[in-house]
N, C-alpha and C. Protein backbone atom coordinates (compact mmCIF):
# COMPACT_ATOMS: atom_id res chain seq x y z
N UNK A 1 -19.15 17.53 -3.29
CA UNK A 1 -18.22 16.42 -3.26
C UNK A 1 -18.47 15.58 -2.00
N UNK A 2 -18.24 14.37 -2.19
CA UNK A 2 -18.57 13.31 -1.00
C UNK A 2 -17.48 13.35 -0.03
N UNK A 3 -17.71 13.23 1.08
CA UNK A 3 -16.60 13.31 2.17
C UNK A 3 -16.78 11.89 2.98
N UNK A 4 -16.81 10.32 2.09
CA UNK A 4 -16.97 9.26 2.18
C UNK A 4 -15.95 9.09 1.38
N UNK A 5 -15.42 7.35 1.39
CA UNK A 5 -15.13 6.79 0.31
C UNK A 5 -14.90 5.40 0.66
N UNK A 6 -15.72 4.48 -0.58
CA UNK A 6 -15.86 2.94 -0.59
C UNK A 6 -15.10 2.72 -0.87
N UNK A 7 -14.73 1.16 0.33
CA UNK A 7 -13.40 0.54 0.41
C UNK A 7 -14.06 -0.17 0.51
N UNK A 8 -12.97 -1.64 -0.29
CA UNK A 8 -13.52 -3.24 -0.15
C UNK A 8 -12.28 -3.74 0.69
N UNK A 9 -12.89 -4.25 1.21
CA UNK A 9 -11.81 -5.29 2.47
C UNK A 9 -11.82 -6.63 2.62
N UNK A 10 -10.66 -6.96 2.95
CA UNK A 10 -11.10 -8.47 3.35
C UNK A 10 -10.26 -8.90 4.33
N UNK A 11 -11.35 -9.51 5.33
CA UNK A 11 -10.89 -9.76 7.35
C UNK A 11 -11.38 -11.13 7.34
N UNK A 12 -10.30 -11.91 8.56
CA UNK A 12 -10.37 -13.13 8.78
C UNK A 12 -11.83 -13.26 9.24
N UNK A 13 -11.96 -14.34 9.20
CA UNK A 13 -13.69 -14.64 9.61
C UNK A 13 -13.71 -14.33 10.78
N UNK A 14 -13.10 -14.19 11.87
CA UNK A 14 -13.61 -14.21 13.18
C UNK A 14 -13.61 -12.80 13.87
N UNK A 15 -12.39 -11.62 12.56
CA UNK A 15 -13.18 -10.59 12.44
C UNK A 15 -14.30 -10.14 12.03
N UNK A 16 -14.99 -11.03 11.04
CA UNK A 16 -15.67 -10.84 10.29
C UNK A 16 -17.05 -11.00 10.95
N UNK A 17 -17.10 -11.97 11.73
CA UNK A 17 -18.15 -12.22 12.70
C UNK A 17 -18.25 -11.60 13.80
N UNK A 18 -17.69 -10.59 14.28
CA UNK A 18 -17.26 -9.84 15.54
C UNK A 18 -17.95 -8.47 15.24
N UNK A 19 -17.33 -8.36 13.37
CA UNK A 19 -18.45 -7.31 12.85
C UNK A 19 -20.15 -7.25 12.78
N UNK A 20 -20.27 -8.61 12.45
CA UNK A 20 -21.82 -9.03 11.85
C UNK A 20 -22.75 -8.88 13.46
N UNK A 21 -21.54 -9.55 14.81
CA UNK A 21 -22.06 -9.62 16.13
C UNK A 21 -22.68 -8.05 16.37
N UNK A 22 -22.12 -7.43 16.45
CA UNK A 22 -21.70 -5.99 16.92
C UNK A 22 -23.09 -5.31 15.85
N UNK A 23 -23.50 -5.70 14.80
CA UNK A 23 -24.59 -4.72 14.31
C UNK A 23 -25.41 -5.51 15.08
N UNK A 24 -25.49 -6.71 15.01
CA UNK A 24 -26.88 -7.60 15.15
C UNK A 24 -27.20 -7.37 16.62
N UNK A 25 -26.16 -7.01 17.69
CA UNK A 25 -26.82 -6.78 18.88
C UNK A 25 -27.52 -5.16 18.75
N UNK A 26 -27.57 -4.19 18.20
CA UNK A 26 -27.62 -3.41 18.38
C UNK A 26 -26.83 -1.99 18.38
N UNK A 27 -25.96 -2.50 19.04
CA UNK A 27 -24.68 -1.30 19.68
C UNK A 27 -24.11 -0.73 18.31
N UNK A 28 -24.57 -0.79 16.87
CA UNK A 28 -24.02 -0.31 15.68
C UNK A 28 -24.48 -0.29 14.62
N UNK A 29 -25.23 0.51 14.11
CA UNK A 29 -26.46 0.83 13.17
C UNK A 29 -26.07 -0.29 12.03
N UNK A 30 -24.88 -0.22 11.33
CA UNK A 30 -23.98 -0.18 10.15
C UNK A 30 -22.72 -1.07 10.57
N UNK A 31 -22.20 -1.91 9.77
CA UNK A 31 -20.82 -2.40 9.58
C UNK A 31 -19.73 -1.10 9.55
N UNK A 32 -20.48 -0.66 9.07
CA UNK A 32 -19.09 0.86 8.57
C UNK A 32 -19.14 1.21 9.60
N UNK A 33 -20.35 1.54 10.26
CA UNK A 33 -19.92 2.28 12.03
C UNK A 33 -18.96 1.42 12.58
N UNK A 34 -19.11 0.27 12.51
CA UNK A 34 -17.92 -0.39 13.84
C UNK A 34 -16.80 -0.11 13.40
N UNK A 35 -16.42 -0.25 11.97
CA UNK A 35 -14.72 -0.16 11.25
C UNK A 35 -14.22 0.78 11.26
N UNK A 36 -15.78 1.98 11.43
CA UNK A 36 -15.29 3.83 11.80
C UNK A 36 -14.39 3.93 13.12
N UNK A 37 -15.68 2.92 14.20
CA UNK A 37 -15.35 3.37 15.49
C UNK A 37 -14.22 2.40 16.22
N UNK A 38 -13.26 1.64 15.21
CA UNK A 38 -12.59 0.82 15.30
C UNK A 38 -11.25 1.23 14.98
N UNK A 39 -11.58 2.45 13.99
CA UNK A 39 -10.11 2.98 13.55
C UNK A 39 -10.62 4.72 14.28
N UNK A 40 -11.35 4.99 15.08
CA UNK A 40 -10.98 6.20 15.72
C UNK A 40 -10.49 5.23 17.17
N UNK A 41 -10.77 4.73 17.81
CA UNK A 41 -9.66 3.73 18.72
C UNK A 41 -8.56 3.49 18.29
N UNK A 42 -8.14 3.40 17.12
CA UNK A 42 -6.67 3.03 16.90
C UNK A 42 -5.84 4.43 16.87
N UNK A 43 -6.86 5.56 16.25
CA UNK A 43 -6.04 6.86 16.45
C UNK A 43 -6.24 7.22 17.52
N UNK A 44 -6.71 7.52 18.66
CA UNK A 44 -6.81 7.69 19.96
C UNK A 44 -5.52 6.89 20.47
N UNK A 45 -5.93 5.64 20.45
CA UNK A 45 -4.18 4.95 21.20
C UNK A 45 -3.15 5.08 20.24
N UNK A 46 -3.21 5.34 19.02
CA UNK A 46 -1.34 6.28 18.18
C UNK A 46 -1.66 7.67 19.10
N UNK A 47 -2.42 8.24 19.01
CA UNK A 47 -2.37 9.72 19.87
C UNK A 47 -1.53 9.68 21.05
N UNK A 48 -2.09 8.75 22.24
CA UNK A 48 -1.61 8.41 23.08
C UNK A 48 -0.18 8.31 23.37
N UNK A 49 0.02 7.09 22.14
CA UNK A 49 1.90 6.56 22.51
C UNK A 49 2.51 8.05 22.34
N UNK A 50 1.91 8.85 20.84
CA UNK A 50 3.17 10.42 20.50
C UNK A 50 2.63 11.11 21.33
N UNK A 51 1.92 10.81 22.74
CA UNK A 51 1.96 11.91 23.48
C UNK A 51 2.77 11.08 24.58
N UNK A 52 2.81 10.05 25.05
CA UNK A 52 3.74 9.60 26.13
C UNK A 52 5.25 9.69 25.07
N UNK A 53 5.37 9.37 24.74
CA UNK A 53 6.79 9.34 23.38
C UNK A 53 7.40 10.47 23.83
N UNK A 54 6.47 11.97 23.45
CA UNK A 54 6.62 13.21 23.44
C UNK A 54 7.31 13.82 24.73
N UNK A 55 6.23 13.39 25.60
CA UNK A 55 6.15 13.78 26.91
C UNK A 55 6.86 13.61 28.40
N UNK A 56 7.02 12.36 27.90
CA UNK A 56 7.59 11.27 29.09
C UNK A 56 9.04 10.66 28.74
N UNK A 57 9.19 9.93 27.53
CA UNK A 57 10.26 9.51 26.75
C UNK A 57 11.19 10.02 26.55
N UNK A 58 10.59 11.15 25.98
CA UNK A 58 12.17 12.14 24.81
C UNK A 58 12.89 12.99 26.32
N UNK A 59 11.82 13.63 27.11
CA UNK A 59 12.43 14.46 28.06
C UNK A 59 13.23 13.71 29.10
N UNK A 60 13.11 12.39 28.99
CA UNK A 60 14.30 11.70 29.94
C UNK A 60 15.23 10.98 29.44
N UNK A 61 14.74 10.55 28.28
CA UNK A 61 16.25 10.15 26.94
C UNK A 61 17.01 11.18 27.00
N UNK A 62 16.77 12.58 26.70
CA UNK A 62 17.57 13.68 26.40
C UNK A 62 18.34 14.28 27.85
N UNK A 63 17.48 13.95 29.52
CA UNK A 63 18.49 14.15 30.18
C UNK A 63 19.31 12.51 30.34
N UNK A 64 19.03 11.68 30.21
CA UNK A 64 20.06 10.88 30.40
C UNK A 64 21.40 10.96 29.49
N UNK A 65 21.09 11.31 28.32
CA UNK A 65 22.40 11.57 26.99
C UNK A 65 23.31 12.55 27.63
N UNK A 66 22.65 13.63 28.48
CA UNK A 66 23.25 14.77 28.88
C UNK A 66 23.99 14.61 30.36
N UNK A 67 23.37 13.06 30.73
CA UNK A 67 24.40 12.82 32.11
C UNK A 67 23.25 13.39 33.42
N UNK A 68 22.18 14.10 33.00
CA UNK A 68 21.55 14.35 34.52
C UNK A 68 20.63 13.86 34.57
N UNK A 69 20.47 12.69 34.41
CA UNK A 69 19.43 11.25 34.61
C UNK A 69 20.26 10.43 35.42
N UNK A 70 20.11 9.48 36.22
CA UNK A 70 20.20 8.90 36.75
C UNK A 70 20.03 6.99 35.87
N UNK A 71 20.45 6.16 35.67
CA UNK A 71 20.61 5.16 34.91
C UNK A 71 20.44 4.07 35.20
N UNK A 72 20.02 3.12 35.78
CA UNK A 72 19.91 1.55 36.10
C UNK A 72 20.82 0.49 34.96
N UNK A 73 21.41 0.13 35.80
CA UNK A 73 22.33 -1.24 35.40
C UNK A 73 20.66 -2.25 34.82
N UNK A 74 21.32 -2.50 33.65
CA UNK A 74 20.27 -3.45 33.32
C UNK A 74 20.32 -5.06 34.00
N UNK A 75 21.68 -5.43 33.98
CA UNK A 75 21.54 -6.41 34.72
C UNK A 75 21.25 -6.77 36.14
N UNK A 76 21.39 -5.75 36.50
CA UNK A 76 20.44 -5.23 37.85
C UNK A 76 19.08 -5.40 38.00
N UNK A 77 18.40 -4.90 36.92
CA UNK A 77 17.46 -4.80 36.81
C UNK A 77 16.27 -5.94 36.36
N UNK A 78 17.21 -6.85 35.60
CA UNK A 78 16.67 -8.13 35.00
C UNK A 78 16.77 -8.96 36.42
N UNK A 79 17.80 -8.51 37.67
CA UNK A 79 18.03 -9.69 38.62
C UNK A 79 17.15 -9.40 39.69
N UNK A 80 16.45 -8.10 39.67
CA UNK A 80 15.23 -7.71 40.54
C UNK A 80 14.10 -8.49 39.89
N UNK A 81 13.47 -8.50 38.60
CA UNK A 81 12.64 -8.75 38.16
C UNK A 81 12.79 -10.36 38.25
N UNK A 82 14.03 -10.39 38.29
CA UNK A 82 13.80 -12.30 38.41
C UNK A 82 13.55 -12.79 39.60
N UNK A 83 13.95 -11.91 40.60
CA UNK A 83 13.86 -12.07 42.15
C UNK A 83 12.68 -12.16 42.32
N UNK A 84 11.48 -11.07 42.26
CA UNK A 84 10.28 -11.02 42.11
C UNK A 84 9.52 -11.94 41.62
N UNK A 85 10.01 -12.31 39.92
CA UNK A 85 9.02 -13.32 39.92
C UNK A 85 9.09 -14.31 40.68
N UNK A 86 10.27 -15.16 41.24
CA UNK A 86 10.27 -16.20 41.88
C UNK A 86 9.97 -16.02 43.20
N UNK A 87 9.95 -14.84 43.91
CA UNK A 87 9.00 -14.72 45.01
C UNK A 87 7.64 -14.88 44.79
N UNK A 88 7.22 -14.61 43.32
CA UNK A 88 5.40 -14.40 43.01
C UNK A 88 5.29 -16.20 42.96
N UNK A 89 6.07 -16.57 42.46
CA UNK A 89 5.73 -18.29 41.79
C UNK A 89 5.70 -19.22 42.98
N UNK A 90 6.80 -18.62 43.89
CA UNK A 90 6.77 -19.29 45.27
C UNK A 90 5.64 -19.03 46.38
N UNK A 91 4.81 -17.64 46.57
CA UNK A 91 3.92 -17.41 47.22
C UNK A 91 2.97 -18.02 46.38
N UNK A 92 2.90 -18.19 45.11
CA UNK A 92 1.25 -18.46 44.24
C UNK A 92 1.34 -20.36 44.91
N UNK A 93 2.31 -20.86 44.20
CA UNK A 93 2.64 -22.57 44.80
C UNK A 93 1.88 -22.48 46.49
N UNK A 94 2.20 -21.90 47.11
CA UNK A 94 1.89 -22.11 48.92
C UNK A 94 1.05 -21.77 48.77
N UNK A 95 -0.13 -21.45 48.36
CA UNK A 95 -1.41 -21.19 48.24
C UNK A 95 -2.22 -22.33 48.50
């Protein structure tokens, strides 16, 4: 039994040319190699997020629900980030 299977697709042209680029320099025997090695990058970064999700996320969602997290005022937080940028916009201008 084959452990392949033909799929027809259809990608905007400028994917489409990104594909045709990518054999014609070299770096990809096959069209199918790039769309292979295009969707093992996409499972590598889903891997990624359910391991930060997993890892990082749930274990501080679950102490904050429980009260032993610590919490930031969001509007606090939007008035730092606004502070900042307008310090960045004001140092970039004096340049």
């Amino acid at each position: 039994m084959r452990n392949t299977q033909s799929l027809s697709i259809t990608l905007p042209h400028d994917m489409a040319q990104m594909i045709k680029e990518k054999v014609a320099s070299g770096a990809y025997a096959s069209e199918s190699e790039v769309i292979r090695d295009g969707l093992r990058a996409l499972r590598a970064r889903d891997a990624a997020v359910e391991h930060w999700l997993r890892d990082a996320v749930v274990p501080v969602f679950d102490r904050a629900m429980k009260g032993e997290e610590k919490l930031l005022d969001a509007a606090k937080v939007f008035s730092g980030l606004e502070s900042r940028d307008r310090a960045r916009k004001s140092k970039k201008a004096a340049r």
